[in-house]
C-alpha atoms as a PDB file:
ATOM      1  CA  UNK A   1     -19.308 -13.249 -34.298  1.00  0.00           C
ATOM      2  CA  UNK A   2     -20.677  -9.935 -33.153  1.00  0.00           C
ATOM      3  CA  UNK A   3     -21.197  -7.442 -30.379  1.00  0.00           C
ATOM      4  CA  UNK A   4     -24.578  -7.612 -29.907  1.00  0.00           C
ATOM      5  CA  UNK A   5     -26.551  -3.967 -28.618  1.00  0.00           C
ATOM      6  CA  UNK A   6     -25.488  -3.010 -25.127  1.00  0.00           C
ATOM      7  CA  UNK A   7     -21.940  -4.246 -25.701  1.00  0.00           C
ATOM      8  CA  UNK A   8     -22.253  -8.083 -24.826  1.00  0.00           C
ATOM      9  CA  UNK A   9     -20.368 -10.054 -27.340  1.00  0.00           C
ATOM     10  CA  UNK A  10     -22.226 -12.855 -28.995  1.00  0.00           C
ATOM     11  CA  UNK A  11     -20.127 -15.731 -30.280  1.00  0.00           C
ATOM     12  CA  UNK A  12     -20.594 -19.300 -31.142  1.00  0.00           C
ATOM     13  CA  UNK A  13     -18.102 -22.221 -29.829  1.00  0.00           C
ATOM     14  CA  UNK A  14     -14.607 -22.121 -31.408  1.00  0.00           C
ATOM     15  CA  UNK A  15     -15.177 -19.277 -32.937  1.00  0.00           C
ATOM     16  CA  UNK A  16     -13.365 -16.454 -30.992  1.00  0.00           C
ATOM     17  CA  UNK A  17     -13.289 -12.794 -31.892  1.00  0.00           C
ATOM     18  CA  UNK A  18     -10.006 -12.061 -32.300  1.00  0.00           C
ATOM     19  CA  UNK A  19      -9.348  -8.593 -31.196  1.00  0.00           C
ATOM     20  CA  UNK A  20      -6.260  -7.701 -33.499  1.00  0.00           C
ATOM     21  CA  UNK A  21      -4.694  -3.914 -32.636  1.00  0.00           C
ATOM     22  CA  UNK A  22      -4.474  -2.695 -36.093  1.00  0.00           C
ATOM     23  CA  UNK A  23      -7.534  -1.944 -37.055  1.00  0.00           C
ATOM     24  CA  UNK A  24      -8.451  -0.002 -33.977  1.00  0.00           C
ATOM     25  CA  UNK A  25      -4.925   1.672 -33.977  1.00  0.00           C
ATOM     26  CA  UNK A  26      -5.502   2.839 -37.469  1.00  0.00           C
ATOM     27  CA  UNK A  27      -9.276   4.120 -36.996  1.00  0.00           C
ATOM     28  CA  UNK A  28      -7.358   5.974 -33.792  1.00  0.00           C
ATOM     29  CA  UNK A  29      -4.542   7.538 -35.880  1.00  0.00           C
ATOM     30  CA  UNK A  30      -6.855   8.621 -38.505  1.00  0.00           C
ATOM     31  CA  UNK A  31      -9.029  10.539 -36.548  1.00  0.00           C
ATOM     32  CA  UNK A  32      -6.002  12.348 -35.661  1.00  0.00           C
ATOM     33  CA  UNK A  33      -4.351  12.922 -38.422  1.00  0.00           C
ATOM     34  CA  UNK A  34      -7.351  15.242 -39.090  1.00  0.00           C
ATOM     35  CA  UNK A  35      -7.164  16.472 -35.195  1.00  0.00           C
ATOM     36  CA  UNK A  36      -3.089  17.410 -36.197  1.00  0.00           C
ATOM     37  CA  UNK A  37      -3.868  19.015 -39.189  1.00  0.00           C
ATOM     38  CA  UNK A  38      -6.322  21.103 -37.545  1.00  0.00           C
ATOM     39  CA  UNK A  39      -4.009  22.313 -34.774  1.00  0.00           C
ATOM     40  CA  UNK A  40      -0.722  22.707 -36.825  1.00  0.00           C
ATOM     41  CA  UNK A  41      -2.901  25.029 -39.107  1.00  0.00           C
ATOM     42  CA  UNK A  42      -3.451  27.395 -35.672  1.00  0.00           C
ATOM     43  CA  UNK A  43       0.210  26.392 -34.454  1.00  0.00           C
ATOM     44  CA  UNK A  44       2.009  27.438 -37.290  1.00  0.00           C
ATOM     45  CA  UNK A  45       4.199  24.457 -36.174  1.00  0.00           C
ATOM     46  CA  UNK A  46       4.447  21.013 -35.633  1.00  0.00           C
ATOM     47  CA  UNK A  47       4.324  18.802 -32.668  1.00  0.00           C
ATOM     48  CA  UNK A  48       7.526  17.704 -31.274  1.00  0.00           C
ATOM     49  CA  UNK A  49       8.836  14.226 -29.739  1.00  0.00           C
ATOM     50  CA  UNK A  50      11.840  13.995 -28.014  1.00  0.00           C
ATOM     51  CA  UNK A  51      12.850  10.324 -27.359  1.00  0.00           C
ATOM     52  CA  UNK A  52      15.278   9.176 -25.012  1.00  0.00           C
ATOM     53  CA  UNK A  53      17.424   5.673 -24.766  1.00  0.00           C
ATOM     54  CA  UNK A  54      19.682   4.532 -22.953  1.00  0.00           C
ATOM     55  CA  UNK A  55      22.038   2.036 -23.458  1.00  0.00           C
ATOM     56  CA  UNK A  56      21.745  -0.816 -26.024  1.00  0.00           C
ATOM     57  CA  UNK A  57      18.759  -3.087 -25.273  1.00  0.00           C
ATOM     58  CA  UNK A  58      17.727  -5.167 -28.159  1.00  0.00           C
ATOM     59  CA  UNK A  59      13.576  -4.262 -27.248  1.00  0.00           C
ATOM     60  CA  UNK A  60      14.178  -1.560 -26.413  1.00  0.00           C
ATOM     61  CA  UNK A  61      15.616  -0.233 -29.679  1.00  0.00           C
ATOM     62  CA  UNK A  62      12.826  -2.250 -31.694  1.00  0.00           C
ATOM     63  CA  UNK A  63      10.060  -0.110 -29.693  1.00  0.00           C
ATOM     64  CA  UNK A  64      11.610   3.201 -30.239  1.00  0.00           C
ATOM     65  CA  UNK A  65      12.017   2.300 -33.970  1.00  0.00           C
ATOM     66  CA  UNK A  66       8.431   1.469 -34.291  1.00  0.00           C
ATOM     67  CA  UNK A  67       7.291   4.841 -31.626  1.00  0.00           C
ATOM     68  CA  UNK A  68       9.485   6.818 -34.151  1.00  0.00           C
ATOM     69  CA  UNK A  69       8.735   6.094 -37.673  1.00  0.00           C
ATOM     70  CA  UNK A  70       4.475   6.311 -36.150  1.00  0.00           C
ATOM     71  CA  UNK A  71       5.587   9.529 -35.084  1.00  0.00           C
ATOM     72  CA  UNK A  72       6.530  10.857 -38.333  1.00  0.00           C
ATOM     73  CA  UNK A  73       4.066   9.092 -40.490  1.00  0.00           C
ATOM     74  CA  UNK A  74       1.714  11.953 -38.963  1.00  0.00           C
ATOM     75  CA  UNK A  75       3.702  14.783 -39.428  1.00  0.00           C
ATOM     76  CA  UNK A  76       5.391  14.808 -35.322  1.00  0.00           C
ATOM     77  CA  UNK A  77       9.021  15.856 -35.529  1.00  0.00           C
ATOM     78  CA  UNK A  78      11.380  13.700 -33.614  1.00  0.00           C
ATOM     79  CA  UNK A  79      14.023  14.137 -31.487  1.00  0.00           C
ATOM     80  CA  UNK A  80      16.475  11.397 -31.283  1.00  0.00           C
ATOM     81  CA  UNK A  81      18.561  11.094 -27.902  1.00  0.00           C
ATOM     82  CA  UNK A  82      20.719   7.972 -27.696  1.00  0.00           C
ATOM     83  CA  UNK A  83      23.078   8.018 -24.807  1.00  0.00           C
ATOM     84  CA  UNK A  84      25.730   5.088 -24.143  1.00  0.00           C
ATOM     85  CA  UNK A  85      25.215   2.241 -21.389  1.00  0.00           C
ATOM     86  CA  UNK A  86      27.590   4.455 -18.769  1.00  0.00           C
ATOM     87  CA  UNK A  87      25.885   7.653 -19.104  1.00  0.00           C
ATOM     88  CA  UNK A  88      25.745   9.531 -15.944  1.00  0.00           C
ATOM     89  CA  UNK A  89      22.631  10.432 -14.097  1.00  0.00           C
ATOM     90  CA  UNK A  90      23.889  14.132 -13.854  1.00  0.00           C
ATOM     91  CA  UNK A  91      24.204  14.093 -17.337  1.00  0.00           C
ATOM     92  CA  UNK A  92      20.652  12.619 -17.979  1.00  0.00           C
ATOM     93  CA  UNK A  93      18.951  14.854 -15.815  1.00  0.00           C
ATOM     94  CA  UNK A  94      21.132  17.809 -17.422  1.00  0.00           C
ATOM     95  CA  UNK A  95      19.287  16.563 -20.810  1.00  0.00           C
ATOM     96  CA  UNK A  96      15.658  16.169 -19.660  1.00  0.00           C
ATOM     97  CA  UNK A  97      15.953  19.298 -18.313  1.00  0.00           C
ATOM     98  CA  UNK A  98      16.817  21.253 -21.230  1.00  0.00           C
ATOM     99  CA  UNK A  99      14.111  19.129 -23.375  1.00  0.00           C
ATOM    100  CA  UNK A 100      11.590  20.614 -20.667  1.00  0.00           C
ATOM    101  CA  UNK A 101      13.079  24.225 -21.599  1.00  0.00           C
ATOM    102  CA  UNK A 102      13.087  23.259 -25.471  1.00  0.00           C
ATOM    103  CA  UNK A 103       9.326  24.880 -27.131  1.00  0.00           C
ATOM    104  CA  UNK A 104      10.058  22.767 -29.696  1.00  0.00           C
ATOM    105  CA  UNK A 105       9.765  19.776 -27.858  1.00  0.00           C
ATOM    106  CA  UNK A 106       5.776  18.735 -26.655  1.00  0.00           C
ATOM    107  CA  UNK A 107       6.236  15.216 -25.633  1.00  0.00           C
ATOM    108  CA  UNK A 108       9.467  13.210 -23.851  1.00  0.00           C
ATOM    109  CA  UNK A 109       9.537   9.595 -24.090  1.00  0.00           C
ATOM    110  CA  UNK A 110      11.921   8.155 -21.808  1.00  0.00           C
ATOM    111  CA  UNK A 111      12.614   4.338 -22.601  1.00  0.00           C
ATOM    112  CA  UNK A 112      12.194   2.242 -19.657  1.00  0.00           C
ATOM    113  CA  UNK A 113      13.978   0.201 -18.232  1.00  0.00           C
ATOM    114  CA  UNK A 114      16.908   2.778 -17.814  1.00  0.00           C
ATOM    115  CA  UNK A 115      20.539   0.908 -16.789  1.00  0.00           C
ATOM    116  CA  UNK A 116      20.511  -0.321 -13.083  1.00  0.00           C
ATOM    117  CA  UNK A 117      22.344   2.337 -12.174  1.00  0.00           C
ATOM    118  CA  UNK A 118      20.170   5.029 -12.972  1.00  0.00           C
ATOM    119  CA  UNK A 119      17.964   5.807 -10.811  1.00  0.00           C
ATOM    120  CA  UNK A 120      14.297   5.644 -12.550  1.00  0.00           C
ATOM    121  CA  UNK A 121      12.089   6.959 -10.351  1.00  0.00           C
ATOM    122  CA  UNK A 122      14.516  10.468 -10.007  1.00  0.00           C
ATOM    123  CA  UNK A 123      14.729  10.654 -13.923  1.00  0.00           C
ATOM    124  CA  UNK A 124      10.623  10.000 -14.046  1.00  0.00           C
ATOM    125  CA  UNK A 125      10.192  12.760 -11.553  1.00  0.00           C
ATOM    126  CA  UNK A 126      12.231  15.512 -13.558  1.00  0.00           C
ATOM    127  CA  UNK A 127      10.196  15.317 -16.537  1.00  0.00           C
ATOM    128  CA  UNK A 128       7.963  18.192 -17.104  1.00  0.00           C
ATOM    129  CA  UNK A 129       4.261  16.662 -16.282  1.00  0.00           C
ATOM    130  CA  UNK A 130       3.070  18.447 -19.385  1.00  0.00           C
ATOM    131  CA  UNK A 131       5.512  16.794 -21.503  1.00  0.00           C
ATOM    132  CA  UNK A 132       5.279  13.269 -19.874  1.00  0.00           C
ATOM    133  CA  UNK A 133       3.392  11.564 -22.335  1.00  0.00           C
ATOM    134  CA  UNK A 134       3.503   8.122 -21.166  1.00  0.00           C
ATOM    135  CA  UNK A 135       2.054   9.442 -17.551  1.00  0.00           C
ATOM    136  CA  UNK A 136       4.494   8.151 -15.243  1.00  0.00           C
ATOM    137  CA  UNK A 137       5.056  11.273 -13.508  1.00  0.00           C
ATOM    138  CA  UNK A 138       3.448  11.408 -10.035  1.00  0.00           C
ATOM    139  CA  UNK A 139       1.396  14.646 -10.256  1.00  0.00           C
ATOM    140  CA  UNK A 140      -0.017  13.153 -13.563  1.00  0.00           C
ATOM    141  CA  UNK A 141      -0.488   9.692 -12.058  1.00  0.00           C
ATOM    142  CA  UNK A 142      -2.497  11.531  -9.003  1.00  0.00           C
ATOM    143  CA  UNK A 143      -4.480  13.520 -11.769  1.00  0.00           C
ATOM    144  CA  UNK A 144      -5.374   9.882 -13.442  1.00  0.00           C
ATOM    145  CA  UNK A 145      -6.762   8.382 -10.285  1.00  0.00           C
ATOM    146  CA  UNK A 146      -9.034  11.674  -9.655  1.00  0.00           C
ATOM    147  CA  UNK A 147     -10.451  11.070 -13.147  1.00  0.00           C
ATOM    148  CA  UNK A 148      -8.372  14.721 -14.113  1.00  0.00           C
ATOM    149  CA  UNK A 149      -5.833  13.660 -16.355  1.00  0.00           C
ATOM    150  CA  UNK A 150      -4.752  15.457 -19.544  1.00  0.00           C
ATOM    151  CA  UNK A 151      -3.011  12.177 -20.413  1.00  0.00           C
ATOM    152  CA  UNK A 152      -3.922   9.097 -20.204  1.00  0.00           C
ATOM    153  CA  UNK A 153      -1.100   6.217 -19.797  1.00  0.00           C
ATOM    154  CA  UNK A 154      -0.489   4.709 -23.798  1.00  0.00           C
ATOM    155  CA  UNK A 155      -0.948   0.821 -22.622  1.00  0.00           C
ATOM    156  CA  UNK A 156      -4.107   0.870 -20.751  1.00  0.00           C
ATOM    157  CA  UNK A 157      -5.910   3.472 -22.487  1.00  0.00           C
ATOM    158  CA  UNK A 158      -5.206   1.054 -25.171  1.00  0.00           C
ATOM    159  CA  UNK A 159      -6.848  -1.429 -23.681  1.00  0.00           C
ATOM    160  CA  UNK A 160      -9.767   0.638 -23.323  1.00  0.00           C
ATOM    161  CA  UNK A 161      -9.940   1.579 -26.876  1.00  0.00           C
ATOM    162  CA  UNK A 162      -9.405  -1.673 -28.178  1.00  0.00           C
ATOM    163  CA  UNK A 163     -12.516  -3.074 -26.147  1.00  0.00           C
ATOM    164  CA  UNK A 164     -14.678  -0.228 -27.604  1.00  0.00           C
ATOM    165  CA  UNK A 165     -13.549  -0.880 -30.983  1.00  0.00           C
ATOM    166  CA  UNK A 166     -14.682  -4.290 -31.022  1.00  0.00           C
ATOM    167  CA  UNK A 167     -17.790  -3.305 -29.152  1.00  0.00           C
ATOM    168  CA  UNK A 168     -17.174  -4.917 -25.713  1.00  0.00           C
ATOM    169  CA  UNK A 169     -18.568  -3.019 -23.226  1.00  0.00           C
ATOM    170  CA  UNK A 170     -16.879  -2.566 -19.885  1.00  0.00           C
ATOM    171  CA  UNK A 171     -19.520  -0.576 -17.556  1.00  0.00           C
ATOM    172  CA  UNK A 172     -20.804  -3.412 -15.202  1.00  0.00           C
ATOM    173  CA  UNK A 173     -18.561  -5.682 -16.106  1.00  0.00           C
ATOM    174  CA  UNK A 174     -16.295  -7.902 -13.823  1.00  0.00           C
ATOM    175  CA  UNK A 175     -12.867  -6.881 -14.422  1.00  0.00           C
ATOM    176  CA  UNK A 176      -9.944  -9.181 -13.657  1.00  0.00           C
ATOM    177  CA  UNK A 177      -6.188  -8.021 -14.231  1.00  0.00           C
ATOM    178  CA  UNK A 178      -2.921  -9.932 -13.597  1.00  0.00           C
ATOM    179  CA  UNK A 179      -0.599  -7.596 -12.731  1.00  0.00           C
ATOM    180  CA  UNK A 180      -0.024  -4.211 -10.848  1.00  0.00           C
ATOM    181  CA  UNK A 181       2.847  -2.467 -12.138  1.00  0.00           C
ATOM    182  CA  UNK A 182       2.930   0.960 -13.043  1.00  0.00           C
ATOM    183  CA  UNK A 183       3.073   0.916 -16.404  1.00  0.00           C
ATOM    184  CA  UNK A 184      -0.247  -1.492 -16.817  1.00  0.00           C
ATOM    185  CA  UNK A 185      -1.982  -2.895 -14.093  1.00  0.00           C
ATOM    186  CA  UNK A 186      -2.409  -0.093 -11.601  1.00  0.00           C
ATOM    187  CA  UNK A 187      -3.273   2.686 -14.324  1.00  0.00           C
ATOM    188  CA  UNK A 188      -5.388   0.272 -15.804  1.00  0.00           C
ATOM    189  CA  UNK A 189      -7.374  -0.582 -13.077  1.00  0.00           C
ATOM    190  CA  UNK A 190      -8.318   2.911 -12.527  1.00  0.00           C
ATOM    191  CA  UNK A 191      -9.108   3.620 -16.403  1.00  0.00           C
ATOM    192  CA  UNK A 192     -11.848   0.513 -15.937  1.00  0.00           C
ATOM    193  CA  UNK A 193     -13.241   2.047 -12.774  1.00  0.00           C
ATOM    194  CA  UNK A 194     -13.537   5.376 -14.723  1.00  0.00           C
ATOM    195  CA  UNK A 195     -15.447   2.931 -16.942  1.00  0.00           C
ATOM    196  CA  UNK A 196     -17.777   1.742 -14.501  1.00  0.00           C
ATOM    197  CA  UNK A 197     -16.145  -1.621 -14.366  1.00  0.00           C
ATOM    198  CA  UNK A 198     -15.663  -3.763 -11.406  1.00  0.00           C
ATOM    199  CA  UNK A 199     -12.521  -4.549 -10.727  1.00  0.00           C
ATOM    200  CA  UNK A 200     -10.151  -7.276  -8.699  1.00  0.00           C
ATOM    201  CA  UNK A 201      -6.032  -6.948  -8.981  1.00  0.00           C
ATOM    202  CA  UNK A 202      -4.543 -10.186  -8.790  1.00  0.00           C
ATOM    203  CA  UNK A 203      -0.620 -10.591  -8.517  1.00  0.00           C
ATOM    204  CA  UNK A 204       1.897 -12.511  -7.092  1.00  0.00           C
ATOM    205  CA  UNK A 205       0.463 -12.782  -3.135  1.00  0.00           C
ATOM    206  CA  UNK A 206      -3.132 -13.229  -4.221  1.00  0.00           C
ATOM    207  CA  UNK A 207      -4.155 -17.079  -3.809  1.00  0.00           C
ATOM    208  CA  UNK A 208      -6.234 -18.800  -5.708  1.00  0.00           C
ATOM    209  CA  UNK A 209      -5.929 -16.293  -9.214  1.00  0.00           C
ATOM    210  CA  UNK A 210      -8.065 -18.983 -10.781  1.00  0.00           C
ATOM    211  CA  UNK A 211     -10.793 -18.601  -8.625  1.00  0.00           C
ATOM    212  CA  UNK A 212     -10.966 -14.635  -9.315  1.00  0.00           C
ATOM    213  CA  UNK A 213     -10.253 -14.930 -13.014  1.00  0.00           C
ATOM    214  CA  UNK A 214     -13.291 -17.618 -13.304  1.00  0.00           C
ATOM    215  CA  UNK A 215     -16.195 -15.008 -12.525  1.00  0.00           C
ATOM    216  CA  UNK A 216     -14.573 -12.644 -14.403  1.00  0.00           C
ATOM    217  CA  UNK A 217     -16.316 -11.061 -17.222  1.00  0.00           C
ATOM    218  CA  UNK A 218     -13.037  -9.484 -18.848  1.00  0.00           C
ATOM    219  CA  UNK A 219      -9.596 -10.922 -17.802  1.00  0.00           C
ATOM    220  CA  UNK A 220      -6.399  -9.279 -18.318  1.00  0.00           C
ATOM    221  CA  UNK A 221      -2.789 -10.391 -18.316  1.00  0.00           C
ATOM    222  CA  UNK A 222       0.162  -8.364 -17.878  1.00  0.00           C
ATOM    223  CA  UNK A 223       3.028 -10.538 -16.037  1.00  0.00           C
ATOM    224  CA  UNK A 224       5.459 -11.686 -18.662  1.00  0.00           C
ATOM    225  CA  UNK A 225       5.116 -15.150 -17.763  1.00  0.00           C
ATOM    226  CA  UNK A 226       4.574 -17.409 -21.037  1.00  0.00           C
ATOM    227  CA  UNK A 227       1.319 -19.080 -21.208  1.00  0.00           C
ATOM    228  CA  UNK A 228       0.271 -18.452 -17.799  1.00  0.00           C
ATOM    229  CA  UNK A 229      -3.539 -18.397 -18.352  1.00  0.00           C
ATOM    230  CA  UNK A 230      -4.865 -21.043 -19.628  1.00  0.00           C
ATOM    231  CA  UNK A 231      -8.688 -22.527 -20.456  1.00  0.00           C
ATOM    232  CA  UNK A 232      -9.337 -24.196 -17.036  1.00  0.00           C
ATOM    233  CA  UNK A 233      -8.995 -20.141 -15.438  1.00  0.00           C
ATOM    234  CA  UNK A 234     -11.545 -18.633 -17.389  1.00  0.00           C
ATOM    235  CA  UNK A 235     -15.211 -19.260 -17.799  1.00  0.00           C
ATOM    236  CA  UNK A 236     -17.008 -19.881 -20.930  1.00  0.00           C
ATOM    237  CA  UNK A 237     -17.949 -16.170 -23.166  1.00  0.00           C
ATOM    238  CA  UNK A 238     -14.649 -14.168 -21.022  1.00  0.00           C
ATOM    239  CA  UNK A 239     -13.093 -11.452 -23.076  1.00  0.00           C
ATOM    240  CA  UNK A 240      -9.237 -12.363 -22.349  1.00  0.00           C
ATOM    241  CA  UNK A 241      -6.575  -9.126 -23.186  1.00  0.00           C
ATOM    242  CA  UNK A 242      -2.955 -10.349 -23.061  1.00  0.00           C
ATOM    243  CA  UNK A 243      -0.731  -7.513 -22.594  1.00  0.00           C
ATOM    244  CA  UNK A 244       2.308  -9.504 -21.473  1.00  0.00           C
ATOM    245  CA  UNK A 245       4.835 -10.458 -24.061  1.00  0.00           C
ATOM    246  CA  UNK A 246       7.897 -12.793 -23.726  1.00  0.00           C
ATOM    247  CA  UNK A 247      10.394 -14.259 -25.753  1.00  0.00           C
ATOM    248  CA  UNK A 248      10.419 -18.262 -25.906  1.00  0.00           C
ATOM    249  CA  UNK A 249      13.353 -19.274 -28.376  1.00  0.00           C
ATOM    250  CA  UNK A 250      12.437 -17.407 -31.471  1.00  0.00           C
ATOM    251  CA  UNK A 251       8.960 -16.775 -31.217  1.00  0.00           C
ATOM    252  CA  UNK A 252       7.203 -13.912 -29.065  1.00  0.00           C
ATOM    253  CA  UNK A 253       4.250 -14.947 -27.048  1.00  0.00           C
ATOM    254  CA  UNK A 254       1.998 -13.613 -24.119  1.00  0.00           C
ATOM    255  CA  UNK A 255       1.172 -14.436 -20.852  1.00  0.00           C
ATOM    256  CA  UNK A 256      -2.024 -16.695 -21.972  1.00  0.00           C
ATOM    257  CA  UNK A 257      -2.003 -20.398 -23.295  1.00  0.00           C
ATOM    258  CA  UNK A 258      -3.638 -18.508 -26.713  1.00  0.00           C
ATOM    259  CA  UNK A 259      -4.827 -21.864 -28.702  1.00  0.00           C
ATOM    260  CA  UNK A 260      -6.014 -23.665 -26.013  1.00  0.00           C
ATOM    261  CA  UNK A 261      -8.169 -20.306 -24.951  1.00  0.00           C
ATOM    262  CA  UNK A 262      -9.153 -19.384 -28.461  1.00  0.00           C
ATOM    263  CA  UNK A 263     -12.165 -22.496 -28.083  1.00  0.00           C
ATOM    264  CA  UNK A 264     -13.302 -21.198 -25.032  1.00  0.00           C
ATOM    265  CA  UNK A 265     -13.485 -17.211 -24.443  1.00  0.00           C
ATOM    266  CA  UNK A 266     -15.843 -14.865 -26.646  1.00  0.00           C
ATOM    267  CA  UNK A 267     -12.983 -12.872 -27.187  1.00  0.00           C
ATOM    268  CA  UNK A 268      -9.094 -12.944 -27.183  1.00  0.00           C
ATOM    269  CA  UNK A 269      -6.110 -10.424 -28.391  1.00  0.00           C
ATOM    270  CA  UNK A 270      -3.141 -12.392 -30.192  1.00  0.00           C
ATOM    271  CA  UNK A 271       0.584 -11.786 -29.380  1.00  0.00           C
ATOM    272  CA  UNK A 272       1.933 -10.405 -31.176  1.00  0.00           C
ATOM    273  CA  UNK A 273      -0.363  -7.661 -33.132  1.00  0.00           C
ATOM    274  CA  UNK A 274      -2.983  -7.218 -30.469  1.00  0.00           C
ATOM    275  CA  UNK A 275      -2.290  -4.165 -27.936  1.00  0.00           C
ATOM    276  CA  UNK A 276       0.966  -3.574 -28.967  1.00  0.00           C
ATOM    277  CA  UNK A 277      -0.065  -1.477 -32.061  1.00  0.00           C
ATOM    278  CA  UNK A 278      -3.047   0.219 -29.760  1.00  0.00           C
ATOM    279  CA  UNK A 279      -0.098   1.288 -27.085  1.00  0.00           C
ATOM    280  CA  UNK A 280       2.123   3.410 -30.284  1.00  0.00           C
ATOM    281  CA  UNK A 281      -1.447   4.766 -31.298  1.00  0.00           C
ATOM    282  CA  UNK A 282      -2.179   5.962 -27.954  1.00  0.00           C
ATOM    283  CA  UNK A 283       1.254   7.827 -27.461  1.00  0.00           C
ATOM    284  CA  UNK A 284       0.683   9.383 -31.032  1.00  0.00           C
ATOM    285  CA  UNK A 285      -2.678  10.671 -29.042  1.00  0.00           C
ATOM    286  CA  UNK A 286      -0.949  12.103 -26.145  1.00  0.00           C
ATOM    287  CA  UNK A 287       1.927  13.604 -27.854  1.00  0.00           C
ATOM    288  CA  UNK A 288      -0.808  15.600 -30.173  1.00  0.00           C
ATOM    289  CA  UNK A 289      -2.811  16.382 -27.438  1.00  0.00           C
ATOM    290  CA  UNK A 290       0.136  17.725 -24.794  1.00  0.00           C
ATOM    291  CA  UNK A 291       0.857  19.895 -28.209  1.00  0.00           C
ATOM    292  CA  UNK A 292      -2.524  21.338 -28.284  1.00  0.00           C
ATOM    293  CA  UNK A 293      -2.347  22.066 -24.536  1.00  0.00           C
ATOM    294  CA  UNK A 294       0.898  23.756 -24.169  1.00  0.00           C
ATOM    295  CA  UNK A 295       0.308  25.628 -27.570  1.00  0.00           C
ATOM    296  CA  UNK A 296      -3.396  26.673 -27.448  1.00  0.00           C
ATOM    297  CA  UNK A 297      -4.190  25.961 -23.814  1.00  0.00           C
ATOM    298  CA  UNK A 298      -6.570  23.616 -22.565  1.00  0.00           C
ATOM    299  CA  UNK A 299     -10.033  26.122 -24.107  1.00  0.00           C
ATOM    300  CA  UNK A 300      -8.985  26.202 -26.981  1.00  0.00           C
ATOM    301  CA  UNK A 301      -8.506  22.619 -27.779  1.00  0.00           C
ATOM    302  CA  UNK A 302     -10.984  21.200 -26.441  1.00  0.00           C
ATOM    303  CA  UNK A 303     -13.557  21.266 -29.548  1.00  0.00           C
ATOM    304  CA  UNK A 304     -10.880  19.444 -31.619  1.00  0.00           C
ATOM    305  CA  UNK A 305      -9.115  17.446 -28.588  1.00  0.00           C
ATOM    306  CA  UNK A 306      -7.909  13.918 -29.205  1.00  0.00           C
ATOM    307  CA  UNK A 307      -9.796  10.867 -27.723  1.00  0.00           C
END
């Protein structure tokens, strides 16, 4: 199985392409490795992550594990900031707010979800916007929807990447995503416009998803809800991009029914080891490139500029 010229994928029944994230995440991190080099040579210094988590979620710690030890595989210094469950949201402002004073610092990572009782969209709003590299803020959000960003959010622009990787193209395409949070669905559906995609937003008050999933072209999930796409909701050649993972006794799986789909579509991600390794990738990207910006302004990086 292929992408044939022009970006349609070619495939023969039962025999999916499956889109697996490490391949295009390490193509992405190579090509900056020799981007980093590059601007730590002009620098004199290298990029700096500060991370931020709080409280003692299980996933949570996993992800900032993996977003770490990425981080300084390439060279990006890392700032560890683990603060107990009953940290105050003085306190946690106080510290975001020196990390936007720190030079050293380029990029803040703030693990969602914060503890109920502190309030996330405040904390999100105090970040510096050219230090928030996984685009939450609202000024960069705005900036994303008027095709301006600097950034671009890590889990969609994975998508994005991941598609071109395998040679899928997007422009003309119908789009169908499950799913409008913040974090995926919204920013997503705006990266696919940007794309030249056509694109429908299903989520919980849409009826009939099935019906708008069927004449879709590409179909993504990003719910959490275990096998929630299945076979009978797609139509024959889809490209199907499960973003949603879940935890079903002790195996992780995504929001689609994955072997009874893998027959069907021309294309499927697996969970795990499908986005997930595109979304680290993509933060690697924006923490180099908010580096590059704050230390060489936007001129002078742009010849060498990450993806």
């Amino acid at each position: 199985m292929r992408a044939a010229p022009g970006g349609e994928v070619t495939t023969q029944k039962n025999a999916a392409l499956i889109l697996k994230g490490k391949p295009a995440a390490d193509k992405v991190t190579e090509e900056l490795e020799a981007t980093l080099a590059g601007l730590s040579a002009q620098v004199g210094r290298p990029p700096g992550l500060a991370v931020i988590l709080v409280g003692e979620n299980p996933a949570s710690e996993v992800y900032v594990r993996i977003k770490e030890k990425s981080a300084r595989r390439l060279g990006i210094e890392t700032f560890d900031h683990r603060l107990p469950e009953e940290t105050r949201r003085e306190d946690l402002l106080a510290l975001v707010g020196r990390l936007n004073a720190d030079p050293a610092v380029h990029g803040i990572l703030i693990q969602l979800p914060l503890p109920a009782h502190l309030p996330e969209e405040e904390v999100l709003r105090a970040l510096d916007p050219a230090k928030d590299v996984d685009v939450f803020h609202p000024e960069n959000f705005g900036r994303l929807a008027l095709k301006q960003g600097r950034l671009r959010p890590c889990t969609p622009a994975g998508v994005i990447e991941i598609l071109k990787h395998y040679g899928i193209g997007i422009a003309g395409k119908r789009a169908v995503l499950i799913g409008r949070s913040k974090i995926v669905g919204l920013p997503l559906s705006l990266l696919l416009l940007h794309e030249n995609a056509t694109v429908t937003i299903c989520h919980s008050k849409t009826r009939d998803i099935a019906a708008h999933t069927r004449a879709a072209d590409i179909v993504v999930t990003a719910m959490g809800v275990p096998g929630f796409l299945r076979a009978d909701m797609v139509r024959e050649g889809a490209v199907v991009v499960d973003v949603g993972i879940s935890r079903v006794g002790e195996k992780l799986v995504g929001d689609c029914d994955y072997e009874g789909l893998v027959g069907k579509v021309a294309a499927i991600t697996p969970v795990p080891g499908g986005v997930g390794p595109m979304t680290v990738a993509m933060l690697m990207v924006n923490t180099v490139r908010a580096y590059g910006l704050q230390t060489l302004g936007e001129e002078a990086l742009r010849a060498g500029a990450p993806r």
